[in-house]
C-alpha atoms as a PDB file:
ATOM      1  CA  UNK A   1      -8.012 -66.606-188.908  1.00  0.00           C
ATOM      2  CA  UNK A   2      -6.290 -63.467-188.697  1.00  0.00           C
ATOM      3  CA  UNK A   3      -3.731 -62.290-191.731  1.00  0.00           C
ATOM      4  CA  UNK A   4      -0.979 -60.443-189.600  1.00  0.00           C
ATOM      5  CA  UNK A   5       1.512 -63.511-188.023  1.00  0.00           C
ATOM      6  CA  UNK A   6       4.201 -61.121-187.105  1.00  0.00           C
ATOM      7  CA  UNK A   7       5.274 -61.161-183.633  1.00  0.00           C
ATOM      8  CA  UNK A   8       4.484 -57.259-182.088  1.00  0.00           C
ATOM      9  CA  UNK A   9       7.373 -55.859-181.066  1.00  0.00           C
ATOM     10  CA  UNK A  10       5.595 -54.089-178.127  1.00  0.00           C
ATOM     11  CA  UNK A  11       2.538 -55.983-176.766  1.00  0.00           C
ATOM     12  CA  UNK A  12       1.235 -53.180-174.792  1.00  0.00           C
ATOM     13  CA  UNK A  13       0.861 -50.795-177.980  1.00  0.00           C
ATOM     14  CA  UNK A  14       0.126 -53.771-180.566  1.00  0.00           C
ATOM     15  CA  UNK A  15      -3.367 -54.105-181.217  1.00  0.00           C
ATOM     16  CA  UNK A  16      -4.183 -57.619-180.397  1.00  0.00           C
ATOM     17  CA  UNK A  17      -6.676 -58.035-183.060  1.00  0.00           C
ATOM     18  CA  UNK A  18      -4.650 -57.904-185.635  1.00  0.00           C
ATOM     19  CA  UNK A  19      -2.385 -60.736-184.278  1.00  0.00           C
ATOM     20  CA  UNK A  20      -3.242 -64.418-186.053  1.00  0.00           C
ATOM     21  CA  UNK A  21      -4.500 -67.280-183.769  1.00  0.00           C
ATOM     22  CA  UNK A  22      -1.272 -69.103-183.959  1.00  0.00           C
ATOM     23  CA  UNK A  23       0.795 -66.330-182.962  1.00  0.00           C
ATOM     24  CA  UNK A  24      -1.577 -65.456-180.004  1.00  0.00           C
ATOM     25  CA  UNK A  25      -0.752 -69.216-178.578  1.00  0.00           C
ATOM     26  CA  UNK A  26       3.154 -68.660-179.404  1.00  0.00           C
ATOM     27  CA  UNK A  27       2.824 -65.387-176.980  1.00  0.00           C
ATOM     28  CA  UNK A  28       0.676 -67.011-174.548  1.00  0.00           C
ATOM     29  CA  UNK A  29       3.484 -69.458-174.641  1.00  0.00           C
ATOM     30  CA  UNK A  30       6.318 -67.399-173.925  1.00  0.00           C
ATOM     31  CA  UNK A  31       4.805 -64.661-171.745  1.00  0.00           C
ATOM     32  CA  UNK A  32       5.788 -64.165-168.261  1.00  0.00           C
ATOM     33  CA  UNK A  33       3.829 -61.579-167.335  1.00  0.00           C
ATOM     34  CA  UNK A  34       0.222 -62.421-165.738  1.00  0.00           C
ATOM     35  CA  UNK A  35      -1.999 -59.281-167.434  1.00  0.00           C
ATOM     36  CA  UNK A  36       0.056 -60.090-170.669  1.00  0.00           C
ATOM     37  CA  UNK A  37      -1.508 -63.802-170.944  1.00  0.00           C
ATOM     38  CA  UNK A  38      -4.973 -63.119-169.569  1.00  0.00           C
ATOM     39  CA  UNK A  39      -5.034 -60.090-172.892  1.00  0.00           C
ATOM     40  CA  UNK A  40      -4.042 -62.664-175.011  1.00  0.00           C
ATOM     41  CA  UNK A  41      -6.365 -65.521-173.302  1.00  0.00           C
ATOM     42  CA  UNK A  42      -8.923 -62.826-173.487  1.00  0.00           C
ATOM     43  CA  UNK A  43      -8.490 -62.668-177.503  1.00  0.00           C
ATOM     44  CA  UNK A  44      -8.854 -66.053-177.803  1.00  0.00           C
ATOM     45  CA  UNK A  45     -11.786 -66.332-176.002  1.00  0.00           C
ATOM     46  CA  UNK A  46     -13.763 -63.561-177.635  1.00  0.00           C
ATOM     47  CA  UNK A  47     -12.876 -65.234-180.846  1.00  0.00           C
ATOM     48  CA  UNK A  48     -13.377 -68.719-180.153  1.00  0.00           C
ATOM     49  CA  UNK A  49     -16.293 -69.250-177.061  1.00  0.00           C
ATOM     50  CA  UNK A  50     -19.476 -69.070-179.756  1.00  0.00           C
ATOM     51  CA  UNK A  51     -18.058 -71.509-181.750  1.00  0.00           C
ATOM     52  CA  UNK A  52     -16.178 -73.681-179.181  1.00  0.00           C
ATOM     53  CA  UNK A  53     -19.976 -73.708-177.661  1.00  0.00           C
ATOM     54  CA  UNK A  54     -21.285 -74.645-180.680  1.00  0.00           C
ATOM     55  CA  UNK A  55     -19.296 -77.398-181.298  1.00  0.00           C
ATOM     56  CA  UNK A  56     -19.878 -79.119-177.778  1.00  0.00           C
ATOM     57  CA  UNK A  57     -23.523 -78.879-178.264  1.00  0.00           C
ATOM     58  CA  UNK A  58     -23.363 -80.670-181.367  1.00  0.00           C
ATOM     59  CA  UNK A  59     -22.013 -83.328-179.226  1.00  0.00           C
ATOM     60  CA  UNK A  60     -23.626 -83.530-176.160  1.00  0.00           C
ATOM     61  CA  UNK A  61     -27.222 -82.189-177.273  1.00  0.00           C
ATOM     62  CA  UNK A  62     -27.432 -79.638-174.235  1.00  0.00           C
ATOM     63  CA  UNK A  63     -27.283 -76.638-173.898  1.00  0.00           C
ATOM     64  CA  UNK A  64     -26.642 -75.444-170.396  1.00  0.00           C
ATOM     65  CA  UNK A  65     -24.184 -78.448-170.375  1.00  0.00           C
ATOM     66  CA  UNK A  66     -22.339 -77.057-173.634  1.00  0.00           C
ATOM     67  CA  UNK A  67     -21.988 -74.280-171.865  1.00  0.00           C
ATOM     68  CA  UNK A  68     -20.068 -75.805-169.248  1.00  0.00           C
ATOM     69  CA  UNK A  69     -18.111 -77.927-171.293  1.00  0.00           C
ATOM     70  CA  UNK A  70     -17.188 -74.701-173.207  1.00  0.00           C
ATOM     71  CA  UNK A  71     -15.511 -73.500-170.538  1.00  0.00           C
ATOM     72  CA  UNK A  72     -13.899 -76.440-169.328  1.00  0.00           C
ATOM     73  CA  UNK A  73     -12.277 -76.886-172.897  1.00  0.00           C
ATOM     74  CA  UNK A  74     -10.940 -72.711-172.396  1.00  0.00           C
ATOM     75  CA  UNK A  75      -9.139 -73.895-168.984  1.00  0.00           C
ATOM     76  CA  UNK A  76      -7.475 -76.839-171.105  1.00  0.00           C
ATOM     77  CA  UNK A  77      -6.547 -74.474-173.669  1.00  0.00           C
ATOM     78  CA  UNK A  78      -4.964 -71.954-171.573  1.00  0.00           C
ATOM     79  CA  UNK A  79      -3.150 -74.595-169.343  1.00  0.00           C
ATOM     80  CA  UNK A  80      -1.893 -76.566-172.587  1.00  0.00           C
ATOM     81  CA  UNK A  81      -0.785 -73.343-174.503  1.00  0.00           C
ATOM     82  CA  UNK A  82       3.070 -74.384-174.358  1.00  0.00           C
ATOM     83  CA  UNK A  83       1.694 -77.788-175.788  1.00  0.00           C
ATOM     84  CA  UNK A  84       0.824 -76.064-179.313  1.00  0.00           C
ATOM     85  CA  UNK A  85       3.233 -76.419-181.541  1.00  0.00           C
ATOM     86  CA  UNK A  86       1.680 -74.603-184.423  1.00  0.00           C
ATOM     87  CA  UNK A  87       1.909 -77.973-186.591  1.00  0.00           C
ATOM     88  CA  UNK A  88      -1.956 -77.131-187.845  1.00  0.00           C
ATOM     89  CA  UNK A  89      -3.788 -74.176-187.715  1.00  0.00           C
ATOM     90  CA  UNK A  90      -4.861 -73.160-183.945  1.00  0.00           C
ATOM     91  CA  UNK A  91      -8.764 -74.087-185.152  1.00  0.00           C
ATOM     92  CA  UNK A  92      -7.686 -77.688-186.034  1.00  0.00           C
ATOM     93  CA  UNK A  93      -5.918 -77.933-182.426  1.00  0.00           C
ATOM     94  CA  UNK A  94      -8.981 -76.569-180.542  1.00  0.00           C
ATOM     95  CA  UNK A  95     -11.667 -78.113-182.386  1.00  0.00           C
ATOM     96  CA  UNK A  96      -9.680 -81.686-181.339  1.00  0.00           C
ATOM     97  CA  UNK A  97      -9.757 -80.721-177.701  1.00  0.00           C
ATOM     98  CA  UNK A  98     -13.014 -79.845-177.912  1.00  0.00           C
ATOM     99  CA  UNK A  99     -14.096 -83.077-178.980  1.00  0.00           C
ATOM    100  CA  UNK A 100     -11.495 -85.016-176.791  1.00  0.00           C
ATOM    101  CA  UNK A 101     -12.856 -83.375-174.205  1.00  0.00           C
ATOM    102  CA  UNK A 102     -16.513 -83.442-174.434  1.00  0.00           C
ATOM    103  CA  UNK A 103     -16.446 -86.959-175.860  1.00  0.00           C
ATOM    104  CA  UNK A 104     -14.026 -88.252-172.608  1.00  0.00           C
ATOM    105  CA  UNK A 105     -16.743 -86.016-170.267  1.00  0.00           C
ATOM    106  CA  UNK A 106     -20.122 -88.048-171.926  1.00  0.00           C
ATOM    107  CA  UNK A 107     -18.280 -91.104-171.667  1.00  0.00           C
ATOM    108  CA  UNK A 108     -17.798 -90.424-168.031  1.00  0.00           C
ATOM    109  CA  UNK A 109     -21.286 -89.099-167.239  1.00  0.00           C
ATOM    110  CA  UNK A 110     -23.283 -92.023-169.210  1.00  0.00           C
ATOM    111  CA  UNK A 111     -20.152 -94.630-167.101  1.00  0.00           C
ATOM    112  CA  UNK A 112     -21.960 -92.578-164.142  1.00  0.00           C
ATOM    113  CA  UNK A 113     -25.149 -93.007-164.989  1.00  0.00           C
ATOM    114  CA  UNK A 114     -24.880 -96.739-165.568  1.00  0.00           C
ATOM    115  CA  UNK A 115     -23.563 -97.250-162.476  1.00  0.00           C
ATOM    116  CA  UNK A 116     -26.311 -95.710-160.803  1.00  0.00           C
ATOM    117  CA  UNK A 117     -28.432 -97.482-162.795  1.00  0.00           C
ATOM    118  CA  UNK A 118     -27.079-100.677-162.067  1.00  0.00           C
ATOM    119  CA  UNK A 119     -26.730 -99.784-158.262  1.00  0.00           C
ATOM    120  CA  UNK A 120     -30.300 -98.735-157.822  1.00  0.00           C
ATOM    121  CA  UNK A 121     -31.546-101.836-159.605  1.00  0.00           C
ATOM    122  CA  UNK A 122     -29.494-103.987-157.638  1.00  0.00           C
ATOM    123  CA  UNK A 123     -31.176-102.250-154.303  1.00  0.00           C
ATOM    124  CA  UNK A 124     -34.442-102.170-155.819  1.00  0.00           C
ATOM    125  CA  UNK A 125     -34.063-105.849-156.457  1.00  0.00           C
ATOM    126  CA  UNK A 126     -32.444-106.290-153.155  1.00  0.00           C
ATOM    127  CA  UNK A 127     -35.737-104.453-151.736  1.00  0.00           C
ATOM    128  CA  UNK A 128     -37.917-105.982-153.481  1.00  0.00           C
ATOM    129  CA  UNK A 129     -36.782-109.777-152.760  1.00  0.00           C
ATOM    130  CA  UNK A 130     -36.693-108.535-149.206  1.00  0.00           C
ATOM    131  CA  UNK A 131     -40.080-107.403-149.434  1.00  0.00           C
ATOM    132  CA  UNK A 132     -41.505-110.688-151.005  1.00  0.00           C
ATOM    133  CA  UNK A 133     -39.695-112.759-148.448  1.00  0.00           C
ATOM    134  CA  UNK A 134     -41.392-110.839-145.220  1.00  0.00           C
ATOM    135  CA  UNK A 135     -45.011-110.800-146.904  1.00  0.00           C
ATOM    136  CA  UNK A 136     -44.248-114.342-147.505  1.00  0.00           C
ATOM    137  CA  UNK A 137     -43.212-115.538-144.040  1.00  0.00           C
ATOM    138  CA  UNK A 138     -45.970-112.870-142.131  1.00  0.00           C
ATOM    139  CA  UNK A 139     -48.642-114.642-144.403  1.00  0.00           C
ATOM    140  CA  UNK A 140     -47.366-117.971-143.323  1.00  0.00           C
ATOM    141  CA  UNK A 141     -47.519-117.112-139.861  1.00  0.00           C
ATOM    142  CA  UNK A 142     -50.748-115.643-140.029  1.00  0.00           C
ATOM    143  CA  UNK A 143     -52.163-118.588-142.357  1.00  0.00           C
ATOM    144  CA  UNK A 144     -51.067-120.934-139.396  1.00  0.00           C
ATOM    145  CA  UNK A 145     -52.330-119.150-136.541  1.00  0.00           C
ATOM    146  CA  UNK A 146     -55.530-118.201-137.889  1.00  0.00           C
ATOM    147  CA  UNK A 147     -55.603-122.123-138.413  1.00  0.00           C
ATOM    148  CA  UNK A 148     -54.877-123.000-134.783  1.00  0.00           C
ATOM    149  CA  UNK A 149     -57.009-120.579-133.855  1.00  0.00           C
ATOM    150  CA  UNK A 150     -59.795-122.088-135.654  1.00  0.00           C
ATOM    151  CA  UNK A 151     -59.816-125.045-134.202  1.00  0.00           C
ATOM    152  CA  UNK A 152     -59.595-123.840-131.000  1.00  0.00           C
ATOM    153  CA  UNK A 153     -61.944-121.129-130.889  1.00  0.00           C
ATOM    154  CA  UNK A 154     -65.652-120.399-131.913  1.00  0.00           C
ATOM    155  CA  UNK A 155     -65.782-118.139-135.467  1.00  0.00           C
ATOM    156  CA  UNK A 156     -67.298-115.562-132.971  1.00  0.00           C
ATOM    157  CA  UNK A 157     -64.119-115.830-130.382  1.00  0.00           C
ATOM    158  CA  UNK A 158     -62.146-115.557-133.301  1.00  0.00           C
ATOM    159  CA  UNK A 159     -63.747-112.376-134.635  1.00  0.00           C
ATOM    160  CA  UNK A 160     -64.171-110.455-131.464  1.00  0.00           C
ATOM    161  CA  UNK A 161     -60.089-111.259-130.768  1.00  0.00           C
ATOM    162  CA  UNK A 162     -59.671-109.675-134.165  1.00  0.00           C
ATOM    163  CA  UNK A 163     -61.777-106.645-134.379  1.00  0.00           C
ATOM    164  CA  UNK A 164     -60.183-105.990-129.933  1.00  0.00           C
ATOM    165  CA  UNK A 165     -56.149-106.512-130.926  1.00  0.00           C
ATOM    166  CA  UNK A 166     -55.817-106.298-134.516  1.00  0.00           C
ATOM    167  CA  UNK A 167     -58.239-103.298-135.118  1.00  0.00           C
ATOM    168  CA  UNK A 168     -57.997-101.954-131.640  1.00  0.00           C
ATOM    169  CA  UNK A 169     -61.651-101.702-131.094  1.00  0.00           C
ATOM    170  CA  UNK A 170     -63.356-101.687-127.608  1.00  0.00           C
ATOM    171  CA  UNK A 171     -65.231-104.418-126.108  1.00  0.00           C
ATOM    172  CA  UNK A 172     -68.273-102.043-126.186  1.00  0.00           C
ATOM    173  CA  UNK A 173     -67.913-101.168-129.769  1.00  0.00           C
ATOM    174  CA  UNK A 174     -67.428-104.857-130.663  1.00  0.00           C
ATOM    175  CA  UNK A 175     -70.787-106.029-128.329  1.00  0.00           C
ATOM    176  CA  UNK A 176     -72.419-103.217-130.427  1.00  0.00           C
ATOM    177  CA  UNK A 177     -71.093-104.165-133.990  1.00  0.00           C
ATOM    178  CA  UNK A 178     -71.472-107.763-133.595  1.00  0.00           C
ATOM    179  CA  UNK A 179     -75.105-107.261-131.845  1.00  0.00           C
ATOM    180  CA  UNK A 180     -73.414-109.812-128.740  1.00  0.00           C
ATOM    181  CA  UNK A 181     -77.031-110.232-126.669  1.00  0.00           C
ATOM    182  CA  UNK A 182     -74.998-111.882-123.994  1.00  0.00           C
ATOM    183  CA  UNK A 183     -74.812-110.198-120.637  1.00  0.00           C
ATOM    184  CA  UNK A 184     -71.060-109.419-120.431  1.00  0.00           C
ATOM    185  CA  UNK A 185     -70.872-109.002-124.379  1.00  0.00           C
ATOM    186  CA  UNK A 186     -67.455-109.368-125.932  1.00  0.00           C
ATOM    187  CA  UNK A 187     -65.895-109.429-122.551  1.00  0.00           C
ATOM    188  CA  UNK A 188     -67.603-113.067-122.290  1.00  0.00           C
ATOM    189  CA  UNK A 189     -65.976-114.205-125.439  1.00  0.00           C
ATOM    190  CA  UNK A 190     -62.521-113.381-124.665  1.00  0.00           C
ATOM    191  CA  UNK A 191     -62.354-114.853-121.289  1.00  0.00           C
ATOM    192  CA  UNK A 192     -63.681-117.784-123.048  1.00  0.00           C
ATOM    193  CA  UNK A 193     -61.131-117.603-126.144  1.00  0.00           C
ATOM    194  CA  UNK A 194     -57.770-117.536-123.390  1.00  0.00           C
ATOM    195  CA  UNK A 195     -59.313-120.302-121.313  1.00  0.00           C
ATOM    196  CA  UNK A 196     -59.172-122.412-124.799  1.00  0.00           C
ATOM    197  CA  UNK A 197     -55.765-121.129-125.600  1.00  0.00           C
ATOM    198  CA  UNK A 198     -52.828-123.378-124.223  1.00  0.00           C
ATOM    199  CA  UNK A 199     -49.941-121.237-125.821  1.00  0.00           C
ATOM    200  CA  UNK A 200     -49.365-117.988-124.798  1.00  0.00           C
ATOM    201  CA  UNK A 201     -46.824-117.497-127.464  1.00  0.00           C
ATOM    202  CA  UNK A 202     -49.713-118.631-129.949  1.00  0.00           C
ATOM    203  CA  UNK A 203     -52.062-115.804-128.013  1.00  0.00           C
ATOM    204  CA  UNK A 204     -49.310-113.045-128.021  1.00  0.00           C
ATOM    205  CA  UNK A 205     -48.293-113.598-132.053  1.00  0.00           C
ATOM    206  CA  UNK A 206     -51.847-112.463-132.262  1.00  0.00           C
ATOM    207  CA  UNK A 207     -52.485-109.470-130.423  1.00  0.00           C
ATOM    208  CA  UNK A 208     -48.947-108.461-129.309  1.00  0.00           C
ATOM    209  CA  UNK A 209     -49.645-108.264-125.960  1.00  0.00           C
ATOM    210  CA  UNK A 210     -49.782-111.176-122.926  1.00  0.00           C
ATOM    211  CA  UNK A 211     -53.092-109.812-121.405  1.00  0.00           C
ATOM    212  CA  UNK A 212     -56.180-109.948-123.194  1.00  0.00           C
ATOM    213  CA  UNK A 213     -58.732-108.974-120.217  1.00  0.00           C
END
């Protein structure tokens, strides 16, 4: 990029502008001291971060993620200077790490995001087959005792143990809903209901509880 490829005899005098890309990496290279790289990392950078980000949003199609990627590709650059060999122009070299390295990172995120994919559907499916299976079995169990309980009990009986344990109204509320002219009201049809009951265990998968009174 830049026409002057001659190695400055004094870095801290040499205006680091006017040295080439290549030669920039060949310094970088040998360097020992730390402000010496980070001024010639620093070049690099100011020449190279619009277009490096450039580049990785043509390939991953986002911009806050470009960004990111941008600067990922800078740390590989400035831990793989010693790897240049100055075979190709320093523009070549970057532009492949850049899209090594951004096409390696989508693989890996959309890897990622299969998996999670995959693992949520498998859950979900899990869930769901779970799900099925209890409303299955509950509407079994309720589909038999509703039968027993029919033909044990009066539809009345059968309705005031419904609306008391299921719905958790009062026996007052019930005698009052269900206009019971009876003298003890609902209270009368329960009594009669667990007389007619011979399983307890058929009474309590009902209402949950052992005493109805």
């Amino acid at each position: 990029m830049q026409a002057n490829c001659g190695v400055p005899g004094d870095l801290a005098s040499e205006d680091i502008r006017a040295v080439c890309d290549e030669e920039l990496m060949q310094l970088m290279a040998a360097a020992l001291d730390s402000r010496a790289i980070n001024r010639l990392f620093d070049e690099l950078f100011r020449r190279y971060n619009r277009q490096v980000a450039r580049w990785c949003y043509r390939l991953c199609k986002d911009t806050d993620r470009a960004s990111d990627l941008a600067q990922e590709v800078f740390m590989k650059v400035f831990c793989c200077a010693r790897t240049f060999r100055g075979d190709s122009h320093f523009s070549t070299w970057l532009f492949v790490i850049t899209r090594n390295h951004c096409l390696n990172r989508i693989k890996r995120h959309r890897r990622c995001r299969s998996q999670e994919v995959s693992d949520a559907s498998v859950h979900n499916i899990r869930a769901n087959d779970e799900d099925v299976l209890h409303v299955v079995e509950r509407e079994q169990l309720c589909r038999r005792t509703f039968e027993s309980l029919r033909s044990l009990l009066t539809p009345i009986e059968i309705r005031v143990l419904v609306l008391h344990h299921a719905h958790g109204m009062t026996l007052g509320d019930i005698t009052t809903r269900l206009a019971l002219s009876n003298l003890s009201g609902a209270k009368a049809h329960i009594v009669s209901a667990r007389r007619k009951l011979k399983s307890k265990t058929l009474l309590c998968s009902l209402t949950g509880q052992t005493n109805v009174a």
